[in-house]
Protein backbone atom coordinates (compact mmCIF):
# COMPACT_ATOMS: atom_id res chain seq x y z
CA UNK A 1 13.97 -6.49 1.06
CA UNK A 2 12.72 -4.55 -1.88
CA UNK A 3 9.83 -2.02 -0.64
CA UNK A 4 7.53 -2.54 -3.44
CA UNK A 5 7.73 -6.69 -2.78
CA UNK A 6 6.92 -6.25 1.12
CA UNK A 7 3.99 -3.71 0.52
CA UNK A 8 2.21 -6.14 -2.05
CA UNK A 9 2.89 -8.82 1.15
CA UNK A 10 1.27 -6.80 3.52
CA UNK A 11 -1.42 -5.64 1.37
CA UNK A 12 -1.97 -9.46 -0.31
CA UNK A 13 -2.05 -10.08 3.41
CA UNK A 14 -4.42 -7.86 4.47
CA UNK A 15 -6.81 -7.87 1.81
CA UNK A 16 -6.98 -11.66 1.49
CA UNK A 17 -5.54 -10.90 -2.43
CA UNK A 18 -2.95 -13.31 -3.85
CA UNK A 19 -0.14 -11.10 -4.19
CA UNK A 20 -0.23 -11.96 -8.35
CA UNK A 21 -3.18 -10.04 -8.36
CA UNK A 22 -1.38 -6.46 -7.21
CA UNK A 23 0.27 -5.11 -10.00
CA UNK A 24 2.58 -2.28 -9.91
CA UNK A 25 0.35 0.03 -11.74
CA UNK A 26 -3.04 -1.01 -10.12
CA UNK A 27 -4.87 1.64 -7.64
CA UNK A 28 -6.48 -0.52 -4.76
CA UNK A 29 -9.92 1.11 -4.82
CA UNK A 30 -10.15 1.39 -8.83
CA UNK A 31 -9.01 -1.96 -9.34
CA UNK A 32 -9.63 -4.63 -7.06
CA UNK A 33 -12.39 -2.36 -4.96
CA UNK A 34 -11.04 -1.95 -1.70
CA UNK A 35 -13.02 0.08 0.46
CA UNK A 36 -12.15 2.58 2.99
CA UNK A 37 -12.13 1.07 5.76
CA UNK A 38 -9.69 -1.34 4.60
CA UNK A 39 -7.85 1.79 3.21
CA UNK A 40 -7.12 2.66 6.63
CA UNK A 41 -6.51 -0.94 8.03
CA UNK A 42 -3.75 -0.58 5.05
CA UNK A 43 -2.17 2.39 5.99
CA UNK A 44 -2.35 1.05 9.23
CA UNK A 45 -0.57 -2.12 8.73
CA UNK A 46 2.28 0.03 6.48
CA UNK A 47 3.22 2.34 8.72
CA UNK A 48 3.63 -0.08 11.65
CA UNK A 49 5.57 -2.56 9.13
CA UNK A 50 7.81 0.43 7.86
CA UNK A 51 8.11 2.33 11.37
CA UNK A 52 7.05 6.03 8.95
CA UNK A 53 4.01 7.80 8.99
CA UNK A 54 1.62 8.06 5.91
CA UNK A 55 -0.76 10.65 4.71
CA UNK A 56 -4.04 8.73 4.22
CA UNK A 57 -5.12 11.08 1.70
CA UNK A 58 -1.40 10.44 -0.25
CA UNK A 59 -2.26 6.98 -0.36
CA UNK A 60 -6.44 6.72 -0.73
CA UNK A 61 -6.30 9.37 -3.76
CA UNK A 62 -6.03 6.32 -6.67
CA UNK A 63 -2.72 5.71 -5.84
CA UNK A 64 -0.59 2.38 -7.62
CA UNK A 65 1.12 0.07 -6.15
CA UNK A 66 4.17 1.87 -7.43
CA UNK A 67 2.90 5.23 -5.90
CA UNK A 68 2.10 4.07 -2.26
CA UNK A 69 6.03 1.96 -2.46
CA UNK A 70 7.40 5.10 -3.63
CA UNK A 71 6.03 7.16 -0.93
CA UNK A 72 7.24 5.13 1.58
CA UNK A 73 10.79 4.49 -0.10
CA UNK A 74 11.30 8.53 0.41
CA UNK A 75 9.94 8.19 4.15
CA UNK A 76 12.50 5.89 5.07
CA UNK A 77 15.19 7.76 3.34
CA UNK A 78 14.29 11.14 5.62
């Protein structure tokens, strides 16, 4: 499965967003205001899904959708 397509699952999930809503080049707190405690909860939920752990800061710092996939994509390949 494409990474990008299962993060926006999880997160769409998570957040209680339809997954239309999380475009590639949105940043989750800019955009569609997610706070930090469900920053964590997300980072959370990612690294368990993708078995690779995430710097919160990496991810919280106004990263995309594209960013946080990315990130992950060169975890896995590690």
């Amino acid at each position: 499965m494409d990474t990008k397509i299962k993060v926006k699952e999880i997160l769409a999930s998570l957040l209680k967003v339809k997954i239309e809503e999380l475009k590639d080049d949105i940043s989750l707190q800019g955009s569609i205001g997610v706070d930090s405690t469900e920053m964590v909860e997300s980072v959370i939920a990612l690294e368990k899904s993708f078995g690779v752990k995430l710097n919160i800061k990496e991810i919280t710092k106004g990263s995309t959708i594209n960013d946080i996939a990315n990130n992950i994509q060169s975890k896995l390949a590690q």
